[in-house]
N, C-alpha and C. Protein backbone atom coordinates (compact mmCIF):
# COMPACT_ATOMS: atom_id res chain seq x y z
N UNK A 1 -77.96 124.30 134.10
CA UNK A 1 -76.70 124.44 133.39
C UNK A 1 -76.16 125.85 133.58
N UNK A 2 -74.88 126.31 133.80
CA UNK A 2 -74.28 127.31 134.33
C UNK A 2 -74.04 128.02 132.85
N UNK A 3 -74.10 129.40 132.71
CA UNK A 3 -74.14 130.07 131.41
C UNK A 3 -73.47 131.66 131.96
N UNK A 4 -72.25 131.64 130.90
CA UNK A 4 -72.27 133.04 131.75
C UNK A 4 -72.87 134.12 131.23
N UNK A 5 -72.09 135.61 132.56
CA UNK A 5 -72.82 136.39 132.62
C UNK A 5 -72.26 137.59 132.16
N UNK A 6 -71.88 138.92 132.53
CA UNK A 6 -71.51 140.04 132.17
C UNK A 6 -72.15 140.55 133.40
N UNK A 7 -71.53 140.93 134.18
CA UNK A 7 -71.78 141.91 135.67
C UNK A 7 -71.33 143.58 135.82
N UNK A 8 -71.64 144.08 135.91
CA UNK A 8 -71.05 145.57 136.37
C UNK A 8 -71.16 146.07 137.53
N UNK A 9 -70.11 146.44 138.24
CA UNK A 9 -70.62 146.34 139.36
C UNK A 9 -70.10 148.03 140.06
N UNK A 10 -70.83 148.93 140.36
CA UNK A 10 -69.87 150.83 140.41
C UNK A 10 -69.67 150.58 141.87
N UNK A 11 -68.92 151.49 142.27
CA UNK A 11 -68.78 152.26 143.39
C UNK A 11 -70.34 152.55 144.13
N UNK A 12 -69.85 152.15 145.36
CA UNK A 12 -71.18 152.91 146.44
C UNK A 12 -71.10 154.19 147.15
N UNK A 13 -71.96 154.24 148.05
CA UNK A 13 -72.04 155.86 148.68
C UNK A 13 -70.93 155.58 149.53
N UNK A 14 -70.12 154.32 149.96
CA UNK A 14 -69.08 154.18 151.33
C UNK A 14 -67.76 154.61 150.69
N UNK A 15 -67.50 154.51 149.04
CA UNK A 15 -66.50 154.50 148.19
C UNK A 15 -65.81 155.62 148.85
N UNK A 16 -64.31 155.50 148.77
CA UNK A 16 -63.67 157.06 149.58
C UNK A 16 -63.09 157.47 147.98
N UNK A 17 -63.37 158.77 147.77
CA UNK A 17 -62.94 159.16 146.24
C UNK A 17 -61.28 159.30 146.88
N UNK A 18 -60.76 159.19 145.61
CA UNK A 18 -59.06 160.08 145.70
C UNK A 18 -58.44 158.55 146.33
N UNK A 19 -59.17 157.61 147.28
CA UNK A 19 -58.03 156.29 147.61
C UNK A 19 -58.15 155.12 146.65
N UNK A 20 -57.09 155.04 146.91
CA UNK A 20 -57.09 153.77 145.41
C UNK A 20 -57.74 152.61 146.21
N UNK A 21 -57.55 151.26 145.24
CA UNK A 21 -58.37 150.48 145.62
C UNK A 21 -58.05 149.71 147.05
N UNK A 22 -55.81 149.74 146.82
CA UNK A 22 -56.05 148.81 148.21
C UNK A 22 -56.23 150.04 149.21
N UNK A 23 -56.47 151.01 149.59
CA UNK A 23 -56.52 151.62 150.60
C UNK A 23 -57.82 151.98 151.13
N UNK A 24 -59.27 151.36 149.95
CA UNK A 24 -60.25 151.26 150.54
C UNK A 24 -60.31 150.22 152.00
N UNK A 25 -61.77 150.77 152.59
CA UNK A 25 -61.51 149.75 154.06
C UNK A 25 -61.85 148.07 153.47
N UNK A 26 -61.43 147.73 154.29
CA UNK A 26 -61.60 146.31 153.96
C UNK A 26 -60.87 145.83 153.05
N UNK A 27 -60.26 145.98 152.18
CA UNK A 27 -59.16 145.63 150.77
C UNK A 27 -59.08 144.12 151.05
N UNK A 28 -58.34 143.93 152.07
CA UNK A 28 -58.01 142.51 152.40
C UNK A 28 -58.79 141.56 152.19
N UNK A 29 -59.98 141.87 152.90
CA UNK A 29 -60.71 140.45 153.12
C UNK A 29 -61.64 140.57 151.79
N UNK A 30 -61.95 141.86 150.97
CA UNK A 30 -62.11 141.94 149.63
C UNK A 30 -61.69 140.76 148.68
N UNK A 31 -60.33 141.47 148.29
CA UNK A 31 -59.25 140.62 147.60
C UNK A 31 -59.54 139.23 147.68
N UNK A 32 -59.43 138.51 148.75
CA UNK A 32 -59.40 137.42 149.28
C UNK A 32 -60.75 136.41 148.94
N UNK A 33 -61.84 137.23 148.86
CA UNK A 33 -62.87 136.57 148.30
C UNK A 33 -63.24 136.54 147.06
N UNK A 34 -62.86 137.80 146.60
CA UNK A 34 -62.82 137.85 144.90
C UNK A 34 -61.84 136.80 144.48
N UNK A 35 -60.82 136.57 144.95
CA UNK A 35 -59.30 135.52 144.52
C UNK A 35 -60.26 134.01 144.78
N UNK A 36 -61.14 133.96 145.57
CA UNK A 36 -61.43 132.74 146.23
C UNK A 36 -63.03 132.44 144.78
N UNK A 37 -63.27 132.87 144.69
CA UNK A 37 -64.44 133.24 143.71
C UNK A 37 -64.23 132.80 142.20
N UNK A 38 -62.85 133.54 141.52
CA UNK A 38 -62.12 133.39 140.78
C UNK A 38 -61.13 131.31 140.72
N UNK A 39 -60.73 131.26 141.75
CA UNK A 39 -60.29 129.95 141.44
C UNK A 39 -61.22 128.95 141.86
N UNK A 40 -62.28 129.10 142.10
CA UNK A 40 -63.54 127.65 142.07
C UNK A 40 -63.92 128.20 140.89
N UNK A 41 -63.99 129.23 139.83
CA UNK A 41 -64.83 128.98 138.44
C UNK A 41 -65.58 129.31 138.62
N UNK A 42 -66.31 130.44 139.33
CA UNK A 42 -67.41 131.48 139.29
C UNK A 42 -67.14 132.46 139.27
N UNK A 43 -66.08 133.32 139.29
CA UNK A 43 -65.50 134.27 138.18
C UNK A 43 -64.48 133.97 137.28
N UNK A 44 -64.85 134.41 136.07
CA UNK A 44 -63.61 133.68 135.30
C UNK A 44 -62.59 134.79 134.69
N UNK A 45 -63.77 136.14 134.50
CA UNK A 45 -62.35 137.47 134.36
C UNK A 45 -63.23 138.70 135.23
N UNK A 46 -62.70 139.41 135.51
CA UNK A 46 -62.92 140.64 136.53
C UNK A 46 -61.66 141.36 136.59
N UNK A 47 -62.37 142.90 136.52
CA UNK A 47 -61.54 144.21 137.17
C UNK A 47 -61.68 145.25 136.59
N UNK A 48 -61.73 146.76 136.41
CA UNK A 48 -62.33 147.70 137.12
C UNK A 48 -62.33 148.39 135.25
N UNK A 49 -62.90 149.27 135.07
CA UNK A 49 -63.41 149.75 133.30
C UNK A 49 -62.71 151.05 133.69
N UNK A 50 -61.29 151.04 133.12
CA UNK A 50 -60.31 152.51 133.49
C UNK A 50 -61.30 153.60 133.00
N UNK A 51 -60.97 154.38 133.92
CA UNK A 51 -61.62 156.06 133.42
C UNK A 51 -63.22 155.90 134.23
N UNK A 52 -63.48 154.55 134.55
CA UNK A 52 -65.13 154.81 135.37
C UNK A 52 -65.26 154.35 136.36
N UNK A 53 -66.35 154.47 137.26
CA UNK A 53 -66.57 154.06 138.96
C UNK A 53 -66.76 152.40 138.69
N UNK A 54 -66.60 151.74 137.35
CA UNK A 54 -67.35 150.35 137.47
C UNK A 54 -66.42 149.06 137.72
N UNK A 55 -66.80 148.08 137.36
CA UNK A 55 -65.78 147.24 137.37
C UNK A 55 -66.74 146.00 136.48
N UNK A 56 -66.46 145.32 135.74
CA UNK A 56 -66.62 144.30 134.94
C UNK A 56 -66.41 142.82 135.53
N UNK A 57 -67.12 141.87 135.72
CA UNK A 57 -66.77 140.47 135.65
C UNK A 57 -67.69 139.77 135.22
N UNK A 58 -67.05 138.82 134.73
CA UNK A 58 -67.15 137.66 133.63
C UNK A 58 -67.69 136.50 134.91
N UNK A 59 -69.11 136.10 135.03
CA UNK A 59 -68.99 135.27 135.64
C UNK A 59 -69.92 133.96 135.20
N UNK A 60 -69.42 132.70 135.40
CA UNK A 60 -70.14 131.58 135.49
C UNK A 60 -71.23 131.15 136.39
N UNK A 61 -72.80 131.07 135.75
CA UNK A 61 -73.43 130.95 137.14
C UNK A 61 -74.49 130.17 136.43
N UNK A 62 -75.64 129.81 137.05
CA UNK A 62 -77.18 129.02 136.83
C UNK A 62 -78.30 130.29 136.69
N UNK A 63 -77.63 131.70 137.03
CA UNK A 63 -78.98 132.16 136.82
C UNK A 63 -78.71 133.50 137.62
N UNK A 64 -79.04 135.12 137.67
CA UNK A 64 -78.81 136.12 137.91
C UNK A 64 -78.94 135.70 139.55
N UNK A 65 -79.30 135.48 140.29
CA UNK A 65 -80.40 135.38 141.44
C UNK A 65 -79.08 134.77 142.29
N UNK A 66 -78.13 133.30 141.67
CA UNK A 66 -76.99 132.78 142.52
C UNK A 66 -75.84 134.66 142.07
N UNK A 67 -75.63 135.08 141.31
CA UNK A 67 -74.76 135.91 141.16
C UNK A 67 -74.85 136.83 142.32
N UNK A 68 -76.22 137.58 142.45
CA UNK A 68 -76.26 138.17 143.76
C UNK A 68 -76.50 137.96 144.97
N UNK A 69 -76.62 136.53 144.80
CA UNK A 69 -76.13 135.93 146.49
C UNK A 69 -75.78 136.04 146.66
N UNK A 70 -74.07 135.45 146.07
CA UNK A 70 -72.70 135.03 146.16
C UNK A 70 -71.99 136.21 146.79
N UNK A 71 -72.45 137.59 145.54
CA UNK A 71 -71.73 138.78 146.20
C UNK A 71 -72.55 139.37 146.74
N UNK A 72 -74.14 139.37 147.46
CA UNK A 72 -73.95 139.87 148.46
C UNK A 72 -73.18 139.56 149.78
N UNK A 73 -72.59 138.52 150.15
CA UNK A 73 -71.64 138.51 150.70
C UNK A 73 -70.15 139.01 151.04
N UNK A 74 -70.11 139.29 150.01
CA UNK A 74 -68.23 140.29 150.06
C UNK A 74 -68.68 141.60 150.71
N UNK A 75 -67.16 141.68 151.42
CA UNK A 75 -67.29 142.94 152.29
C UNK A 75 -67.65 144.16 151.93
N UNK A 76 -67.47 144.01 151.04
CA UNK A 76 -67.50 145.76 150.00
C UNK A 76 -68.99 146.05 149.71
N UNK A 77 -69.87 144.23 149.70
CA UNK A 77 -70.90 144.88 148.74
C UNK A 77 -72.12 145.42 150.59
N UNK A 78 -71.60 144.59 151.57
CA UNK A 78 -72.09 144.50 152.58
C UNK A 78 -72.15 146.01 153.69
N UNK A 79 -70.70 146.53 153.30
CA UNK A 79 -70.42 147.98 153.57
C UNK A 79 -70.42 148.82 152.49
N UNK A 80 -70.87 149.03 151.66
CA UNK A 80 -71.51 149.77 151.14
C UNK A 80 -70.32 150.45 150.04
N UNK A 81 -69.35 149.51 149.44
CA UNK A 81 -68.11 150.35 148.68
C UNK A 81 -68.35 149.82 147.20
N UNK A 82 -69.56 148.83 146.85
CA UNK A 82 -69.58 148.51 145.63
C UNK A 82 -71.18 148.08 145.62
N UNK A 83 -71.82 148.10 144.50
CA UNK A 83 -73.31 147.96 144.31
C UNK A 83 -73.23 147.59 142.72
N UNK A 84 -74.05 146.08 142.74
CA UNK A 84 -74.11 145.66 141.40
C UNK A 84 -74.97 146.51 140.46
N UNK A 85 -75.04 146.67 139.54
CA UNK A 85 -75.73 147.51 138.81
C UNK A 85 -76.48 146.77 137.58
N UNK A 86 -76.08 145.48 137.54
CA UNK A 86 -76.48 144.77 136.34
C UNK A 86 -75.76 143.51 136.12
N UNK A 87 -76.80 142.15 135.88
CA UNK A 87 -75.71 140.87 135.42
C UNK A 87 -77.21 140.37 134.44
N UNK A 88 -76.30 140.09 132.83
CA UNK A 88 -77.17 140.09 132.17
C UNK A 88 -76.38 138.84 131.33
N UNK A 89 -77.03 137.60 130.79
CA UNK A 89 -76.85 136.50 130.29
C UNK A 89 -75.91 137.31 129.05
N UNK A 90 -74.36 136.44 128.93
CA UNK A 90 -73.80 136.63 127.56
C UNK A 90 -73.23 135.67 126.53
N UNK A 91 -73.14 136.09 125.33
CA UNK A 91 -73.07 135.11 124.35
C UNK A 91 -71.65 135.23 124.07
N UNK A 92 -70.38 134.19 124.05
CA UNK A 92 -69.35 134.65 123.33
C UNK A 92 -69.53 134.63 121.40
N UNK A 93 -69.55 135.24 121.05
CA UNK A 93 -69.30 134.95 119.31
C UNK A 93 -68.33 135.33 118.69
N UNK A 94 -66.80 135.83 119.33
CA UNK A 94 -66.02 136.03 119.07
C UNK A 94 -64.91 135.24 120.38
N UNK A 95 -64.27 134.28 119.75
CA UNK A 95 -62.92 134.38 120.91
C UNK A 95 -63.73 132.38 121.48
N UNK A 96 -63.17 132.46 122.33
CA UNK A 96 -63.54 130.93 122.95
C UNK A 96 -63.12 130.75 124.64
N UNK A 97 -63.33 130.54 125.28
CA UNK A 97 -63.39 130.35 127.15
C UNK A 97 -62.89 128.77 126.85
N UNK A 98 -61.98 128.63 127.86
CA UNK A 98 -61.56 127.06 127.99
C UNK A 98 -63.10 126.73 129.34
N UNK A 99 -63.37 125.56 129.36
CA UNK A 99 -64.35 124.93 129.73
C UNK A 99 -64.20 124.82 131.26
């Protein structure tokens, strides 16, 4: 049964400081898989914790182990511009997720 998660995911050693996000390399084919990720229902919210190197997503999964499959695949995590740092089982007890 799929349960979600709470992911964090910072900046890597490839990160270029001072460029924003689309002007990191790869942006495109980034975007494109995160967007693709997002509408099958294995991310359900994501994007970046203002003021820090991290980024937050909300994801639907069976178990930590499919989470870092999935993204070791995206370009960013493969070239070295993002590194998960943590996906830890979460409880909503405030608020409600449509199904």
């Amino acid at each position: 049964m799929k349960k979600l998660f709470a992911v964090t995911r910072t900046r890597g050693p490839n990160w270029k400081p001072g460029c924003p996000l689309e002007e990191q390399e790869e942006w495109a084919s980034h975007a494109a898989f995160m967007n693709a990720l997002q509408t099958e229902g294995f991310v359900v919210f994501g994007g970046p914790l203002e003021g820090t190197p991290d980024v937050l997503l909300i994801i639907r999964a069976e178990d930590a182990e499919e989470i870092h499959s999935r993204l070791a695949v995206d370009s960013w995590t493969r070239n070295g511009l993002l590194l998960t740092k943590r996906a830890a089982p979460w409880t909503i007890r405030l608020g409600k997720l449509n199904p």
